[in-house]
C-alpha atoms as a PDB file:
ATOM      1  CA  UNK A   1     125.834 110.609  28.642  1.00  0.00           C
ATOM      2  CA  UNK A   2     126.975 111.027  25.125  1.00  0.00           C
ATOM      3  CA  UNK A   3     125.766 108.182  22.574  1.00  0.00           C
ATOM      4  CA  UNK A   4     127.940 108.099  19.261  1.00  0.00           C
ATOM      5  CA  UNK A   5     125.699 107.712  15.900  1.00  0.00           C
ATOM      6  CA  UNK A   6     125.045 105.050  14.514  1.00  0.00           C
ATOM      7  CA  UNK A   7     122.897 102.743  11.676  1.00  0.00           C
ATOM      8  CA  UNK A   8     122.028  99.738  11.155  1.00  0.00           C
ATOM      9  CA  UNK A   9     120.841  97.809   8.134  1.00  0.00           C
ATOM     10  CA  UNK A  10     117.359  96.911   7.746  1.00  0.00           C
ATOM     11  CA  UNK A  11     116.800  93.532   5.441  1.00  0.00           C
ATOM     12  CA  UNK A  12     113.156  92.102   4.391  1.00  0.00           C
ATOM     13  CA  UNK A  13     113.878  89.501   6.677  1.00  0.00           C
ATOM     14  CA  UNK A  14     115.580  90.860   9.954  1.00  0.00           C
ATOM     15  CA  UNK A  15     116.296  87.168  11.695  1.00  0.00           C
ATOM     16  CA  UNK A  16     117.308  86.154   8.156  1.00  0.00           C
ATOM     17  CA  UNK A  17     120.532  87.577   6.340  1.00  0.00           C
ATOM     18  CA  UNK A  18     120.010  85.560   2.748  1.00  0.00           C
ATOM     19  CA  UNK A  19     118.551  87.262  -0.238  1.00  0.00           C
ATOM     20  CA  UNK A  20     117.327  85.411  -3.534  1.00  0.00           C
ATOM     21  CA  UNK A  21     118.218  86.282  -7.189  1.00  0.00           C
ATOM     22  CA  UNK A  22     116.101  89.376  -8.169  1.00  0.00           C
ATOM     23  CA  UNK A  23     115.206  92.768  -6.082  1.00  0.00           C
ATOM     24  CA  UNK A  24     115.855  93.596  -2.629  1.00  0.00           C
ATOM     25  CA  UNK A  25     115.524  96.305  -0.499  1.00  0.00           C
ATOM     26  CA  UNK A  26     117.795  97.180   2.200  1.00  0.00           C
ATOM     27  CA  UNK A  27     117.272 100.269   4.227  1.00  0.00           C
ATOM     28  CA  UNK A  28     119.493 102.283   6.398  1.00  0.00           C
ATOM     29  CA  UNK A  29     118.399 103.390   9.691  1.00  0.00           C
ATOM     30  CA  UNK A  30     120.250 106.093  11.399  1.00  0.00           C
ATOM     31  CA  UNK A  31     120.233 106.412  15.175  1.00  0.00           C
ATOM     32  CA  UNK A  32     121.483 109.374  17.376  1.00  0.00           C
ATOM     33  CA  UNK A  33     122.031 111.763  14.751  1.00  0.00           C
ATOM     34  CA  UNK A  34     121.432 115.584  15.121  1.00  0.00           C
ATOM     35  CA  UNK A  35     119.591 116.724  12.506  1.00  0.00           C
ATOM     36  CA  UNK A  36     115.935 116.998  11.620  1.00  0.00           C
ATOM     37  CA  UNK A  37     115.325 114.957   8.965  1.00  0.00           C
ATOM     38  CA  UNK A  38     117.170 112.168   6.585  1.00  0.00           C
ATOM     39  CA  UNK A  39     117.538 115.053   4.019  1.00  0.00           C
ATOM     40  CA  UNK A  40     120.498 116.184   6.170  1.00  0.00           C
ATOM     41  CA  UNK A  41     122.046 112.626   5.972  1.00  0.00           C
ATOM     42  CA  UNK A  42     124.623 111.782   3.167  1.00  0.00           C
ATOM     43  CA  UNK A  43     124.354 107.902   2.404  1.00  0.00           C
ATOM     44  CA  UNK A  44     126.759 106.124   1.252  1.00  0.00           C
ATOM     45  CA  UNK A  45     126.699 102.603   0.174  1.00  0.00           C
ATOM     46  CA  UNK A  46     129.019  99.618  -1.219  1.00  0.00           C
ATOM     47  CA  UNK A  47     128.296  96.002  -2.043  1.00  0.00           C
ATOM     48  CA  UNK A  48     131.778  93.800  -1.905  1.00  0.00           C
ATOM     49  CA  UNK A  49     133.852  97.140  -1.979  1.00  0.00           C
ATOM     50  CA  UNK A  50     131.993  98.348  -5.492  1.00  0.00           C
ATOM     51  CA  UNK A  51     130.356 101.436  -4.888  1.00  0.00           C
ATOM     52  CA  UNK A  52     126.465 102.192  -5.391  1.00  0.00           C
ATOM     53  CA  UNK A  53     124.358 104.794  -5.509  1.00  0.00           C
ATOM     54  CA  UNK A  54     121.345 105.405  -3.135  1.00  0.00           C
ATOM     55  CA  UNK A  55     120.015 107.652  -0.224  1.00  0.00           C
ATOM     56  CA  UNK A  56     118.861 105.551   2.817  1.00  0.00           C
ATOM     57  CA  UNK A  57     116.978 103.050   0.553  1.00  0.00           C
ATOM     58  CA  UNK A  58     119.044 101.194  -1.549  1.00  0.00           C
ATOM     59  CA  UNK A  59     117.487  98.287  -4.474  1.00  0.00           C
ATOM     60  CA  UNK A  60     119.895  95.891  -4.529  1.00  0.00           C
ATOM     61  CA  UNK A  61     119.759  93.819  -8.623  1.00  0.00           C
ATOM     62  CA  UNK A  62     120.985  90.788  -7.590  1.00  0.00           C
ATOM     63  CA  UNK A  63     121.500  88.649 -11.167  1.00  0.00           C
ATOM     64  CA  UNK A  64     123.315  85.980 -12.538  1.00  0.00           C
ATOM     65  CA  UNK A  65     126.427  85.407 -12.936  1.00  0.00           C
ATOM     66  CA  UNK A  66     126.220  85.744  -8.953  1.00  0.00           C
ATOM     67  CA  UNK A  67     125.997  81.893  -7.696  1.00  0.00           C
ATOM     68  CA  UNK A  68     124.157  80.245  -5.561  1.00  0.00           C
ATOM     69  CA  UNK A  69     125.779  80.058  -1.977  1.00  0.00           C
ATOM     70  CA  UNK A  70     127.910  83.187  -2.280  1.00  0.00           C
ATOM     71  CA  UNK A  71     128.362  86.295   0.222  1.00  0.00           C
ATOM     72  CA  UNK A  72     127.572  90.053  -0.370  1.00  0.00           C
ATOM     73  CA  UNK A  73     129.114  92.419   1.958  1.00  0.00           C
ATOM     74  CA  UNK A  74     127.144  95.474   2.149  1.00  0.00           C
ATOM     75  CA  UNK A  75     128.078  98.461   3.885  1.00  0.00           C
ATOM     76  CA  UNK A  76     126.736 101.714   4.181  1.00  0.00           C
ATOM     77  CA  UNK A  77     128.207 105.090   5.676  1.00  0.00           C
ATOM     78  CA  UNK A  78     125.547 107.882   7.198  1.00  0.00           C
ATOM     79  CA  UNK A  79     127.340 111.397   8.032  1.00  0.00           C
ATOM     80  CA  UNK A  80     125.583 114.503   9.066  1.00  0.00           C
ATOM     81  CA  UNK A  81     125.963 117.261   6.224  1.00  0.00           C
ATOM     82  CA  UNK A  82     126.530 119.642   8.786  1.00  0.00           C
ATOM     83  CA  UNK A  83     128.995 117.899  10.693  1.00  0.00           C
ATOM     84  CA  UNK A  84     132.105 115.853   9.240  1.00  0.00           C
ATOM     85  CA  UNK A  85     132.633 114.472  12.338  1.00  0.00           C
ATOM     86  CA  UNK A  86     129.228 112.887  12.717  1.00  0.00           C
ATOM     87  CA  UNK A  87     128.390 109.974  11.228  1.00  0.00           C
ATOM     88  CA  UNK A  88     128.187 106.154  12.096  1.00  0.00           C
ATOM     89  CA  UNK A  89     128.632 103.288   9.950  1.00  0.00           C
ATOM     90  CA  UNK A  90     127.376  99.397   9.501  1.00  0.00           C
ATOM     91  CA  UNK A  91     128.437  95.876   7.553  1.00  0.00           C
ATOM     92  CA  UNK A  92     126.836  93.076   6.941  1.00  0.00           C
ATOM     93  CA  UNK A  93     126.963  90.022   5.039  1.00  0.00           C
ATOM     94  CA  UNK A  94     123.936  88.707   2.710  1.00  0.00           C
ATOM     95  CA  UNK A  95     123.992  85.171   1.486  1.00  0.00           C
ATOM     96  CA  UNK A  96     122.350  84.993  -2.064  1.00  0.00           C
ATOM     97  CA  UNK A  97     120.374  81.522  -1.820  1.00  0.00           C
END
């Protein structure tokens, strides 16, 4: 059988999808890719549609004026340098508490 890629998005807290003002880390993890290493992995990532920069770690500066109680969709993109038509994709939402 034939699994399609995929990745998922690791948070500090994996049964918990709120983040507080300041630093956090969220890390891709990429699953039924072929290649060796993450090296041969282009990461992409946005945070409500804006565009950031980051390989399969990204910091996330969460800072005022962001209130209390509001959503951050985050999305990131993996695709296999090699292979354009390899690559998997995952969204989540982060509530900033």
């Amino acid at each position: 059988p034939i699994v399609n890629p995929k990745v998922i998005i690791k948070t500090p807290s994996p049964a918990d999808t709120s983040v507080s003002l300041g630093k956090t880390r969220l890390r891709a993890v990429p699953y039924f890719f072929n290649v060796v290493n993450l090296g041969e992995l282009i990461f992409k990532w946005s945070v409500n549609n804006q565009a950031l920069e980051g390989a399969n770690v990204l910091e996330l500066e969460i800072a005022p004026p962001i209130p209390l109680n509001q959503n951050l969709n985050v999305r990131v993109t993996a695709q296999n340098l090699k292979n354009d038509l390899e690559f998997g994709s995952k969204e989540i939402n982060l509530n900033v508490k």
